[in-house]
N, C-alpha and C. Protein backbone atom coordinates (compact mmCIF):
# COMPACT_ATOMS: atom_id res chain seq x y z
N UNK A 1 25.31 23.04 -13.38
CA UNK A 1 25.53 23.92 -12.26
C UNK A 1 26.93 24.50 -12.26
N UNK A 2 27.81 23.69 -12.72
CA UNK A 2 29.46 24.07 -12.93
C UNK A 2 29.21 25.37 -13.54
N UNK A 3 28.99 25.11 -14.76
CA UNK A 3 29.17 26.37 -15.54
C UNK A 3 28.79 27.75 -15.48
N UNK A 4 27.47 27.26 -15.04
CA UNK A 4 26.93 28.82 -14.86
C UNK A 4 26.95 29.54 -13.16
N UNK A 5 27.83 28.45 -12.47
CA UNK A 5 27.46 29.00 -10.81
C UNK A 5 29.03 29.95 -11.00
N UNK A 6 28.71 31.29 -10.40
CA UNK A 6 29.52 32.27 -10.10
C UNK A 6 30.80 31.57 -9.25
N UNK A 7 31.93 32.02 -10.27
CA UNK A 7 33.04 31.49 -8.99
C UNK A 7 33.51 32.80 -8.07
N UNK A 8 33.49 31.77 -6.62
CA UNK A 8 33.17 32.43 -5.77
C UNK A 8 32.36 32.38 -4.72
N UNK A 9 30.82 31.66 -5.13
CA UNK A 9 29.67 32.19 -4.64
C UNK A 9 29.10 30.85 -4.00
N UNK A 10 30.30 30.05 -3.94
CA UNK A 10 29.59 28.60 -3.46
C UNK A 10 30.83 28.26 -2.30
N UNK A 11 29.95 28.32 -0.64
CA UNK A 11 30.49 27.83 0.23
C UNK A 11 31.40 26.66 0.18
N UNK A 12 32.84 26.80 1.11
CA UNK A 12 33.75 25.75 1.18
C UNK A 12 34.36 25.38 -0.19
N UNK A 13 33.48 25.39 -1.18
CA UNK A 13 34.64 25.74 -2.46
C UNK A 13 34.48 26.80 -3.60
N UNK A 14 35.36 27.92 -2.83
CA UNK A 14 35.54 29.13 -3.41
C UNK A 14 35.91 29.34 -5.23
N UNK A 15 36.67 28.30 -5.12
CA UNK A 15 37.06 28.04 -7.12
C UNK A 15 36.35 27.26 -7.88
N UNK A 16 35.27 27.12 -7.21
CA UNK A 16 33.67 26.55 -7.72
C UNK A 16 32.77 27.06 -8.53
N UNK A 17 32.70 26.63 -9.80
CA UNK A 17 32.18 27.62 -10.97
C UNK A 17 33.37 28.43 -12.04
N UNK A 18 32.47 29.16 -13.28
CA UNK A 18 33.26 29.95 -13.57
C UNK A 18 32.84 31.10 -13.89
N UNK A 19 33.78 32.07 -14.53
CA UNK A 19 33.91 33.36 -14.79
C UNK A 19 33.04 33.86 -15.57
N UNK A 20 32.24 33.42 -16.36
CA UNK A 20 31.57 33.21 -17.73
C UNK A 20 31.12 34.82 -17.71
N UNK A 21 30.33 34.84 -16.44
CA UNK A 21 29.55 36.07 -16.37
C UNK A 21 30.45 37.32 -16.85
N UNK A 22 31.62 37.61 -16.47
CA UNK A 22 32.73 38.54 -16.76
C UNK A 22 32.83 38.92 -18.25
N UNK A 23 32.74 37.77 -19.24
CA UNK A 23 32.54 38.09 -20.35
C UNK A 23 31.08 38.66 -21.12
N UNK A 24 30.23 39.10 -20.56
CA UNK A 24 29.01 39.31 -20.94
C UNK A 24 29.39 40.61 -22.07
N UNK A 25 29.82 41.37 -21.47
CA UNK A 25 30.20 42.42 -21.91
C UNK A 25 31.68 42.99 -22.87
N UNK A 26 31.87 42.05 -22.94
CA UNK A 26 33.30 41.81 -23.60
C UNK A 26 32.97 42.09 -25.63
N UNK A 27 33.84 42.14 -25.97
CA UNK A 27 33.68 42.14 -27.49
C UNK A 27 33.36 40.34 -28.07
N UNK A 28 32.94 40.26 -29.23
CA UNK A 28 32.52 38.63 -29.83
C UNK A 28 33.60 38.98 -30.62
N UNK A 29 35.47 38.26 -30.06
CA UNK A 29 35.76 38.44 -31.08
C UNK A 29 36.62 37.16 -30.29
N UNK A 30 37.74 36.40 -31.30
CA UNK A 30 38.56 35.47 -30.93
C UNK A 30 39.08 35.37 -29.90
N UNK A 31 39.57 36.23 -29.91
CA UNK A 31 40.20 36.32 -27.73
C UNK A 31 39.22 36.33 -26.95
N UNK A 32 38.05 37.02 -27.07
CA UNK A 32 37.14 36.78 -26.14
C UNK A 32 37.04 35.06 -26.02
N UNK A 33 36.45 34.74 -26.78
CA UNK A 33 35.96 33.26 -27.52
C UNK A 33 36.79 32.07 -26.64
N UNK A 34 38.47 32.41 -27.13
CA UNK A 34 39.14 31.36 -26.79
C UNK A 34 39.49 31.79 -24.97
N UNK A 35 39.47 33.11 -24.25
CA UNK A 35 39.19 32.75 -22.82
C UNK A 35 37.61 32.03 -22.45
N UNK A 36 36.80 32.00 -23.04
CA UNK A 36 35.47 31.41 -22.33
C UNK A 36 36.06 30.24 -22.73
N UNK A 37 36.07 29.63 -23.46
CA UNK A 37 36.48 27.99 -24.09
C UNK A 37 37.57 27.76 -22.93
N UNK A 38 38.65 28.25 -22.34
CA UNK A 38 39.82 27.94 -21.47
C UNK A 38 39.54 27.50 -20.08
N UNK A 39 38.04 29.09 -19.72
CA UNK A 39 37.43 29.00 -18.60
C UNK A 39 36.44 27.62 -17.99
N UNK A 40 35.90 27.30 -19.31
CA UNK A 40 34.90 25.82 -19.26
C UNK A 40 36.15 24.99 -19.20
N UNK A 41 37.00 24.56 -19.75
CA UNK A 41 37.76 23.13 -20.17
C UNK A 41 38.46 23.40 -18.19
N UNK A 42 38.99 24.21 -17.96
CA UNK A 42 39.63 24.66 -16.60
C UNK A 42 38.22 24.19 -15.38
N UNK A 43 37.74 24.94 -15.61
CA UNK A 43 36.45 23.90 -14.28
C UNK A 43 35.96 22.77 -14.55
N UNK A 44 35.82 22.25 -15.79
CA UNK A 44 35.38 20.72 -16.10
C UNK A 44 36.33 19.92 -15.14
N UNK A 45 37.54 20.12 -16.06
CA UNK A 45 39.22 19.31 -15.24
C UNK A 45 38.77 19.14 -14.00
N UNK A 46 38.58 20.29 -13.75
CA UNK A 46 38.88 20.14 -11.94
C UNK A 46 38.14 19.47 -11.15
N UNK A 47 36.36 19.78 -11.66
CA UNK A 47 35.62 19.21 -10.81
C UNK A 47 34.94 18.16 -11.47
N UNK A 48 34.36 17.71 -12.59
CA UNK A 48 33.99 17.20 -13.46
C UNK A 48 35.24 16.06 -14.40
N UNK A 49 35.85 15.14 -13.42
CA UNK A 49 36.68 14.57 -13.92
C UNK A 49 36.85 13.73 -15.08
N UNK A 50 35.41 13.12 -15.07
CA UNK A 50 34.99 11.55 -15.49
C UNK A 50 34.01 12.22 -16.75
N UNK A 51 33.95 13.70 -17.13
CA UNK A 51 33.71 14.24 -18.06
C UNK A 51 34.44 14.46 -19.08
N UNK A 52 34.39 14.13 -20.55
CA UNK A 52 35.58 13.97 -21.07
C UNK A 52 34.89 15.41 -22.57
N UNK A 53 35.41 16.49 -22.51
CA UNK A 53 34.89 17.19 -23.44
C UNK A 53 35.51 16.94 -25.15
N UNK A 54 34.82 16.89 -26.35
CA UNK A 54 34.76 16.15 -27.31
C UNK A 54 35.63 17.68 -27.79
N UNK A 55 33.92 18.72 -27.71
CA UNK A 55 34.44 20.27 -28.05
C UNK A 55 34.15 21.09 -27.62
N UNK A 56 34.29 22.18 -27.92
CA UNK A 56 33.90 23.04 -27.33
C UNK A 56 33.83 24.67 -28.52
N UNK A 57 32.98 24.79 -28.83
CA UNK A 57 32.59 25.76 -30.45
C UNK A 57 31.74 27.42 -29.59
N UNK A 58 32.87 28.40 -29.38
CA UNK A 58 32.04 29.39 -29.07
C UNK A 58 31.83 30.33 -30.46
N UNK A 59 30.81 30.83 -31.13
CA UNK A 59 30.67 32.05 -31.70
C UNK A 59 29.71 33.17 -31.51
N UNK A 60 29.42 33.52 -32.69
CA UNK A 60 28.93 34.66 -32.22
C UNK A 60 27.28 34.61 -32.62
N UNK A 61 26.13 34.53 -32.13
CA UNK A 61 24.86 34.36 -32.19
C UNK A 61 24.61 34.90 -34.06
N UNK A 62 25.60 35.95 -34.36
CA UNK A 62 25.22 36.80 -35.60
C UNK A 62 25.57 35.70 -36.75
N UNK A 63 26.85 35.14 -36.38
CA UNK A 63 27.50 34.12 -37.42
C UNK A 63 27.64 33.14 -37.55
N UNK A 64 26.44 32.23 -37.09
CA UNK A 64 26.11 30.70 -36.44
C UNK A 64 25.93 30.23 -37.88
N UNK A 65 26.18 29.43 -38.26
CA UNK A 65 25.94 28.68 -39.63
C UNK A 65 25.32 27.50 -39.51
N UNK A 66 24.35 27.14 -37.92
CA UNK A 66 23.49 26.37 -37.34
C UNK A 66 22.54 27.24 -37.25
N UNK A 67 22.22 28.32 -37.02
CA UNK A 67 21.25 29.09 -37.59
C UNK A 67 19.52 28.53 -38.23
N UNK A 68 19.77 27.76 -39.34
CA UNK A 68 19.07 27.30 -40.29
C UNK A 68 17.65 26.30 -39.55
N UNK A 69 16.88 26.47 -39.55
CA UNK A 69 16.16 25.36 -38.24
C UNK A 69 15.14 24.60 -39.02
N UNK A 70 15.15 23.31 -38.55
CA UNK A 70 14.13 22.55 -39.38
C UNK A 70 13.07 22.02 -38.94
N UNK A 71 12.29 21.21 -39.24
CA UNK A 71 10.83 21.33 -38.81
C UNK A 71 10.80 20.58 -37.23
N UNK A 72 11.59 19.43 -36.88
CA UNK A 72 11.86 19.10 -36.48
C UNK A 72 12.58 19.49 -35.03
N UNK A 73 13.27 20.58 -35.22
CA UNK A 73 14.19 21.71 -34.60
C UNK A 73 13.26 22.74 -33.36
N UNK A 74 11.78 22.69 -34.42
CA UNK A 74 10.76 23.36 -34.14
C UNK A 74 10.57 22.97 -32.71
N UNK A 75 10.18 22.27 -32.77
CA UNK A 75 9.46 21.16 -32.18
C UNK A 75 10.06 21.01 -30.72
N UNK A 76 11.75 20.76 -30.70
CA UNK A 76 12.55 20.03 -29.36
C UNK A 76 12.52 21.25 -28.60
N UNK A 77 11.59 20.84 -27.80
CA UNK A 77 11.84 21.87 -26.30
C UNK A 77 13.03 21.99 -25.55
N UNK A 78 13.81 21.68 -26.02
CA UNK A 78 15.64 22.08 -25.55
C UNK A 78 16.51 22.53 -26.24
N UNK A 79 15.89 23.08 -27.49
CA UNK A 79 16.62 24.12 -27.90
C UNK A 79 16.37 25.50 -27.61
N UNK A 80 17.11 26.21 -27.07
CA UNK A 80 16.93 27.67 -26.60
C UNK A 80 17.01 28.45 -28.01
N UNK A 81 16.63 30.00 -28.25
CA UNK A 81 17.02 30.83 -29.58
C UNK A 81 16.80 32.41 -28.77
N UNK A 82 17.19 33.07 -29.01
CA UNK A 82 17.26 34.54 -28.98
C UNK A 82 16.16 35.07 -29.24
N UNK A 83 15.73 36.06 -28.41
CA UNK A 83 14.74 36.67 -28.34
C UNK A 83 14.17 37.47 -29.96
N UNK A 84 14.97 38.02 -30.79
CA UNK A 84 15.11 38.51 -31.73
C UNK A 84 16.42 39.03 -32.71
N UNK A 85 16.54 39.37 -33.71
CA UNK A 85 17.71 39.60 -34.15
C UNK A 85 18.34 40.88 -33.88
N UNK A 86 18.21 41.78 -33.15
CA UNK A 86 18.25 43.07 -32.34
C UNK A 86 19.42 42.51 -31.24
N UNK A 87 19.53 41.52 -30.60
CA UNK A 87 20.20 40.84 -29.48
C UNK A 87 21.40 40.05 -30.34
N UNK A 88 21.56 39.84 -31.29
CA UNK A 88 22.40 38.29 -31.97
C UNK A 88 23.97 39.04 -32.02
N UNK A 89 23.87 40.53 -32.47
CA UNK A 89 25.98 41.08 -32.70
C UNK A 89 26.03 40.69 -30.67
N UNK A 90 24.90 40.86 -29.91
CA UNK A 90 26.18 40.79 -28.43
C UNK A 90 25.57 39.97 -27.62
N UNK A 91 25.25 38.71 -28.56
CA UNK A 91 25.00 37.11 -28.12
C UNK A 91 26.29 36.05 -28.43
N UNK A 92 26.93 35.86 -27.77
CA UNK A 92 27.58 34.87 -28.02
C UNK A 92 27.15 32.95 -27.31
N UNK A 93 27.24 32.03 -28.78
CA UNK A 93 26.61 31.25 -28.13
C UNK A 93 27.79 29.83 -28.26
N UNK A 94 27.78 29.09 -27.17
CA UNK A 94 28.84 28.37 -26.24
C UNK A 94 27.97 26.70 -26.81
N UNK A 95 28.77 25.80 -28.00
CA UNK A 95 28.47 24.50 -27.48
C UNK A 95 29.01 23.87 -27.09
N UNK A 96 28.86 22.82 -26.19
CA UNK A 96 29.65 21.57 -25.84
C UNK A 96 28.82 20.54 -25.70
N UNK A 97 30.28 19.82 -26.39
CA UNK A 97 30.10 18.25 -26.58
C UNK A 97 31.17 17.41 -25.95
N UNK A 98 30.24 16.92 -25.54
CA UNK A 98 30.71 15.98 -24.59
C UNK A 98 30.48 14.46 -24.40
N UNK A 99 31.32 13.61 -23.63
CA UNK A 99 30.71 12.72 -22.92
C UNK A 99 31.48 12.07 -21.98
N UNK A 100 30.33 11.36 -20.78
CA UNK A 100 30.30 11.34 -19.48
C UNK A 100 30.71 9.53 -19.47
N UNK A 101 31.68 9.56 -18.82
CA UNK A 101 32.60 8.01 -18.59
C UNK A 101 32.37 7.89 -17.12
N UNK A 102 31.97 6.71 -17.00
CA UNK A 102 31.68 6.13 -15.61
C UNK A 102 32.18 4.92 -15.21
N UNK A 103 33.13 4.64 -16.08
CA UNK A 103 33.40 3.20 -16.04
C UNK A 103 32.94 2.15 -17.12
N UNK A 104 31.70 1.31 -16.86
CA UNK A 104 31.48 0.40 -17.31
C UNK A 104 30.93 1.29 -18.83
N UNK A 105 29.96 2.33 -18.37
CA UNK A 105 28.94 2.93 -19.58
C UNK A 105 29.54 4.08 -19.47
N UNK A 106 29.19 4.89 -21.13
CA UNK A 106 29.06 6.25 -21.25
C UNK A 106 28.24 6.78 -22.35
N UNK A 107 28.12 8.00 -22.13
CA UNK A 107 26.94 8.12 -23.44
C UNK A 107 27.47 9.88 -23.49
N UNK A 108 26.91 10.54 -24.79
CA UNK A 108 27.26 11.44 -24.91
C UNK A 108 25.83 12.44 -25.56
N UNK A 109 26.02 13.65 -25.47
CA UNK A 109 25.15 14.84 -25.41
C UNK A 109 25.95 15.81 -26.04
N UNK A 110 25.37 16.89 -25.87
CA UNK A 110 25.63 18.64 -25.89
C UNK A 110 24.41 19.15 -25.07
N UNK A 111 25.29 20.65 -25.17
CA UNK A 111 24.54 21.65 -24.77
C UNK A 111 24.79 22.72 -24.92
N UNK A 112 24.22 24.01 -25.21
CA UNK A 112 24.20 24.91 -25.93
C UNK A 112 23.83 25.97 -25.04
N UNK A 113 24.47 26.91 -24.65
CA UNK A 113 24.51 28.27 -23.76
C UNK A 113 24.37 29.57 -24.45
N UNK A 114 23.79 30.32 -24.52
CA UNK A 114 24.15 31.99 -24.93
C UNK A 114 24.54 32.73 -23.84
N UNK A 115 25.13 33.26 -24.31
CA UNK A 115 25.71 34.56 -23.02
C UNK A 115 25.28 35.63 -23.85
């Protein structure tokens, strides 16, 4: 909900969420890249304390070198993919890795966004 809720758009805390949306339209190029990466690590901090991010890998849907999918890949209903290759030069796609400290336990994931 952090990530993708508009900051702004959430009562009593106005710096709730981020910007992400702003970049939709932006160029896929390094500066773009490294403000979305600044924008996530900046709202994690704040609200998401006990979240500890591993990484954070934005590129560009065209030049993914994860790309490659295996049979297996097929299969996991939580991987998202692009509608077609018509969409991939002004897809940029966002992973993070992470993991979540609670004290006693923690365990770790990703997750994978396109904008």
């Amino acid at each position: 909900h952090l990530i993708l809720t508009h900051r702004g758009t959430r009562y009593y805390l106005p710096d709730f969420g981020t910007r992400l949306y702003e970049y939709i339209f932006n160029e896929n190029d390094a500066v773009t890249f490294t403000l979305i990466e600044d924008e996530i690590r900046e709202s994690i901090r704040k609200y998401i304390p006990n979240l500890d991010v591993n990484s954070i890998t934005v590129v560009s849907a065209e030049s993914d070198p994860t790309e490659i999918i295996s049979a297996s890949e097929q299969e996991d209903n939580r991987l998202f993919r692009e509608g077609d290759a018509s969409t991939k030069p002004y897809t940029a796609k966002v992973k993070i890795d992470y993991t979540v400290n609670n004290g006693a336990f923690s365990s770790s994931d990703f997750i994978i966004i396109n904008i």
